[in-house]
PDB file of N, CA and C in Angstrom:
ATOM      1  N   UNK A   1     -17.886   1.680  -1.766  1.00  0.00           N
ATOM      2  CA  UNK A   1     -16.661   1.277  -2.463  1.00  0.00           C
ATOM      3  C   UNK A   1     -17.014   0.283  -3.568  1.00  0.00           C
ATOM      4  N   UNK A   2     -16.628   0.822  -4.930  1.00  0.00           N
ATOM      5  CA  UNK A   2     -16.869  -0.442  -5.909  1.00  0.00           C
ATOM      6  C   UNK A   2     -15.362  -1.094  -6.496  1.00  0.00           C
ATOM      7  N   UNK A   3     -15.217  -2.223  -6.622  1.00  0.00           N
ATOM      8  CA  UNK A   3     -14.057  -2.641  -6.881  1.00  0.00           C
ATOM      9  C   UNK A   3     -14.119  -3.626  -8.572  1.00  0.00           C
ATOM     10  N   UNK A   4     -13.313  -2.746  -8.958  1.00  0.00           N
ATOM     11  CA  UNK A   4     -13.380  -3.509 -10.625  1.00  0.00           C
ATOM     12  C   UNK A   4     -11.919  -4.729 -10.826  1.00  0.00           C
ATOM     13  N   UNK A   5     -12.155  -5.557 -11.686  1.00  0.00           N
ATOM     14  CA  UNK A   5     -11.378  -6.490 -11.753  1.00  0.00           C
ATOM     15  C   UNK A   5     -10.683  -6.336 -13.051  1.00  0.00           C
ATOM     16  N   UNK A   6      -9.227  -6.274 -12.890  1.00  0.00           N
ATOM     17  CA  UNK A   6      -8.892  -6.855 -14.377  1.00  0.00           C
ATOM     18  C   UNK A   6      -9.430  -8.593 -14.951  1.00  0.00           C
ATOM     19  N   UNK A   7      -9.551  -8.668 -16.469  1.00  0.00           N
ATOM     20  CA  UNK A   7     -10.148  -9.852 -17.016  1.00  0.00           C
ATOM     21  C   UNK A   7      -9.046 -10.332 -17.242  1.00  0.00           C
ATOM     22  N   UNK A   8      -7.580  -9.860 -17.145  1.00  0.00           N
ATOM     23  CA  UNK A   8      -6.783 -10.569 -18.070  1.00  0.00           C
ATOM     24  C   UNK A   8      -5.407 -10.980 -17.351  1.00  0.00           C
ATOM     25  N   UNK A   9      -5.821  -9.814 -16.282  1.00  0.00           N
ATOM     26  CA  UNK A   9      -4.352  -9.842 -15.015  1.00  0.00           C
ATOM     27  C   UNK A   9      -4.615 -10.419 -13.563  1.00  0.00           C
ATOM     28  N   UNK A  10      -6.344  -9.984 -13.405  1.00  0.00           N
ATOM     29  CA  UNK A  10      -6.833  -9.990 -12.289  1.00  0.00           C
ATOM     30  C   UNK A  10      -6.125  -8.749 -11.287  1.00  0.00           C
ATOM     31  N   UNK A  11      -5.459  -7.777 -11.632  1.00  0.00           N
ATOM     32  CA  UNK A  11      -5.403  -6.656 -11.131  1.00  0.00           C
ATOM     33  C   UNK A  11      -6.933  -5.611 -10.191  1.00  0.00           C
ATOM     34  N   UNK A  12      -7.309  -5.646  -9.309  1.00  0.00           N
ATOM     35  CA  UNK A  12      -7.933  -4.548  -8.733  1.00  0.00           C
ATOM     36  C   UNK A  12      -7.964  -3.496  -8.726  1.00  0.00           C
ATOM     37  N   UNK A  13      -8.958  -2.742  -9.092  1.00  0.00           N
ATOM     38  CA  UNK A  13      -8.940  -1.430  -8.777  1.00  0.00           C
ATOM     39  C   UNK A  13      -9.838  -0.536  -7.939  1.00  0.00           C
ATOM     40  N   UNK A  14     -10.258  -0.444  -6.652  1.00  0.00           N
ATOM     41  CA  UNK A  14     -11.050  -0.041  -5.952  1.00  0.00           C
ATOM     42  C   UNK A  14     -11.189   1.601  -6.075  1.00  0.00           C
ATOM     43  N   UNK A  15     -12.871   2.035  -6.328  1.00  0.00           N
ATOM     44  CA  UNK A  15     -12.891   3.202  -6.736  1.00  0.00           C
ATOM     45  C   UNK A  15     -13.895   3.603  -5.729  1.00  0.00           C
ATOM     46  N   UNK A  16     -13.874   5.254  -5.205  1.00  0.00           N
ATOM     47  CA  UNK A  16     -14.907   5.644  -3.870  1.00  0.00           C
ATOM     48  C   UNK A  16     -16.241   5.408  -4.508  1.00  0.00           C
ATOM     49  N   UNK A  17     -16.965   5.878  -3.663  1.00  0.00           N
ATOM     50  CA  UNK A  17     -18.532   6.085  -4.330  1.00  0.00           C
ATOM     51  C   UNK A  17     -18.919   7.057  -5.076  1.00  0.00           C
ATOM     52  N   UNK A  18     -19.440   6.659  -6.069  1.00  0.00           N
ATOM     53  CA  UNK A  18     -20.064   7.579  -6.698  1.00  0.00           C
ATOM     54  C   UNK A  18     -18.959   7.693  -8.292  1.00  0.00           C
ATOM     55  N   UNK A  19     -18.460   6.473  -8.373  1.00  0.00           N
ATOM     56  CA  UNK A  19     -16.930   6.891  -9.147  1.00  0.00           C
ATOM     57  C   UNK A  19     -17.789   5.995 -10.771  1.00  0.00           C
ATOM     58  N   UNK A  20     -17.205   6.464 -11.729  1.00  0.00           N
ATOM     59  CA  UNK A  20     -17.849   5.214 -12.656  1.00  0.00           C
ATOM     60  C   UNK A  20     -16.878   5.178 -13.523  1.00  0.00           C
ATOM     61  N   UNK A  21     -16.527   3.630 -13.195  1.00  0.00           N
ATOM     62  CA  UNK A  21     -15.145   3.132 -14.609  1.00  0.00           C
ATOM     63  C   UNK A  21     -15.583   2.820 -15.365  1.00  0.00           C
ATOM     64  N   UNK A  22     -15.514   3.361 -17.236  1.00  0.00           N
ATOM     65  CA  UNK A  22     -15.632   2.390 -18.350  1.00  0.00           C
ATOM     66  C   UNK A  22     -15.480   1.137 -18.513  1.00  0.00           C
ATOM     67  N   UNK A  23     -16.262   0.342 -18.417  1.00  0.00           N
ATOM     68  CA  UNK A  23     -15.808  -1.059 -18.409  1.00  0.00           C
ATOM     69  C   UNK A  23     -14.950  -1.748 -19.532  1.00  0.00           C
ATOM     70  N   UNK A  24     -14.904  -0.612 -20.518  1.00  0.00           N
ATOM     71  CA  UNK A  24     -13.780  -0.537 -21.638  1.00  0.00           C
ATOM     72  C   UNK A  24     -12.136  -0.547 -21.291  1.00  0.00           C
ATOM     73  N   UNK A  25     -12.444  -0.141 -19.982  1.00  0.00           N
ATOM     74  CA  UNK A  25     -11.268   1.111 -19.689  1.00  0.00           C
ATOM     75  C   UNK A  25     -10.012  -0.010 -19.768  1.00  0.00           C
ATOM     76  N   UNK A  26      -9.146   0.127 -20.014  1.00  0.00           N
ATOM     77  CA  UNK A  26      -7.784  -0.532 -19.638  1.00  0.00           C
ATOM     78  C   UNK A  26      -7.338  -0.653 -18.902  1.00  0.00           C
ATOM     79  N   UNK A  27      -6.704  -1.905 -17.693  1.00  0.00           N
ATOM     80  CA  UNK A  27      -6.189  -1.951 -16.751  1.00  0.00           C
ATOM     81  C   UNK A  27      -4.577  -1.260 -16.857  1.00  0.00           C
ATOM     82  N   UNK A  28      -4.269  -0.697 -15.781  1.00  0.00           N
ATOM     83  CA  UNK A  28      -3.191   0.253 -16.405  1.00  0.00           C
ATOM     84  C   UNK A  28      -1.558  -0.842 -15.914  1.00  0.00           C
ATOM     85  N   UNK A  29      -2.335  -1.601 -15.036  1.00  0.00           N
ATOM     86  CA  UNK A  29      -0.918  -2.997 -14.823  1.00  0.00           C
ATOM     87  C   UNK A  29      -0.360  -3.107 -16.103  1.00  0.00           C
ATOM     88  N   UNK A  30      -1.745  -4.084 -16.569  1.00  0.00           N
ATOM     89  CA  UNK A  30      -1.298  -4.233 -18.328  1.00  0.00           C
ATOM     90  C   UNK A  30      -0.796  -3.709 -19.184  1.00  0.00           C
ATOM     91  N   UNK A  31      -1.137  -2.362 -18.848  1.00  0.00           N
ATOM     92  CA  UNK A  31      -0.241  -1.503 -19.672  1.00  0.00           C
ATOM     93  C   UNK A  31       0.864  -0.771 -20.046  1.00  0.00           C
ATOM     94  N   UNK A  32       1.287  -0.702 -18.128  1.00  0.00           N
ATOM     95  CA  UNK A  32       2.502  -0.426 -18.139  1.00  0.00           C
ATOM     96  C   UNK A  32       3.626  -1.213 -18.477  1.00  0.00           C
ATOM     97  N   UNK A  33       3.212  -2.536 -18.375  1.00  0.00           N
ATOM     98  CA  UNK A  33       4.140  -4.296 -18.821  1.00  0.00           C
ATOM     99  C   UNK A  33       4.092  -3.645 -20.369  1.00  0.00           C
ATOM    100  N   UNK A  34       3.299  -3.073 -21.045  1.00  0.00           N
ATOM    101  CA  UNK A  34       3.502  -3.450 -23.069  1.00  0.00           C
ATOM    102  C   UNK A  34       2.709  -4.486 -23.311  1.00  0.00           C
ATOM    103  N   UNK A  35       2.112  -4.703 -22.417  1.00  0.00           N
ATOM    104  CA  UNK A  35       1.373  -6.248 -22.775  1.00  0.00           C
ATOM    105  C   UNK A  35      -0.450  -6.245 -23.045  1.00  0.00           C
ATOM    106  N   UNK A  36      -1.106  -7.119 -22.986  1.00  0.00           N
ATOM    107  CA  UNK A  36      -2.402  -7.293 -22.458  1.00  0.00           C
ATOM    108  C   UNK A  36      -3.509  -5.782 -23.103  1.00  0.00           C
ATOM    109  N   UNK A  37      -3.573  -5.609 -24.668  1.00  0.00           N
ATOM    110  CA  UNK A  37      -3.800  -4.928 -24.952  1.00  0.00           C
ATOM    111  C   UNK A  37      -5.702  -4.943 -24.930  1.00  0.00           C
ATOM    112  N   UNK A  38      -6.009  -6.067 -24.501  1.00  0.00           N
ATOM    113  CA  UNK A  38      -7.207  -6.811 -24.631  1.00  0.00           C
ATOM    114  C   UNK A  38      -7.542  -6.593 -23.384  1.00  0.00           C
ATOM    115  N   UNK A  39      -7.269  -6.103 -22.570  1.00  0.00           N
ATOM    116  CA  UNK A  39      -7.594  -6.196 -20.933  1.00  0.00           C
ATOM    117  C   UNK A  39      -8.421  -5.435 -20.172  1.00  0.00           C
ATOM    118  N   UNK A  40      -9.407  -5.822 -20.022  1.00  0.00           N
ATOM    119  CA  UNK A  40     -11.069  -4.978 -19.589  1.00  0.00           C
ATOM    120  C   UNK A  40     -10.707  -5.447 -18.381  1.00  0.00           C
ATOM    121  N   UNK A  41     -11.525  -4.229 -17.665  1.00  0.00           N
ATOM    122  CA  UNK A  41     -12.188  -4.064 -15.863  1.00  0.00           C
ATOM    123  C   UNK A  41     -13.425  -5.017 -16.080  1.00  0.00           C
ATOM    124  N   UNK A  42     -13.486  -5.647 -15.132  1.00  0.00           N
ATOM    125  CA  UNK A  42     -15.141  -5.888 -15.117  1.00  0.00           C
ATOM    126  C   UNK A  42     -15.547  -5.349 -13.341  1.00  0.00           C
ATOM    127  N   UNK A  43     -16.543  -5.448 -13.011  1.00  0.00           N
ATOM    128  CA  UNK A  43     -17.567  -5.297 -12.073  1.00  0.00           C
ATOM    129  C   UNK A  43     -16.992  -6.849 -10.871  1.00  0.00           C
ATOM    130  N   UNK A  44     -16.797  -6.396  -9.566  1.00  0.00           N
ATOM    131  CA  UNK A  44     -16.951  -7.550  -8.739  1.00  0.00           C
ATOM    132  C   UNK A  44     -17.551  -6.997  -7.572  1.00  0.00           C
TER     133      UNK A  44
END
């Protein structure tokens, strides 16, 4: 299990094995608010 962090919400997103998130990718919390257009996953 790898679990990525939002940078901007602190939102989680736990992904199975073998899964690989863009660390680009957009947290989709943020996105559904209209907000936080700046908001990277990172690695925890």
């Amino acid at each position: 299990m790898t679990v990525y962090r939002c940078t901007q919400c602190g939102f989680t997103i736990e992904t199975k094995e073998g899964t690989v998130l863009n660390f680009d990718q957009k947290c989709t919390a943020c996105m559904e608010e209209g907000g936080y257009t700046s908001a990277r996953l990172s690695y925890i």
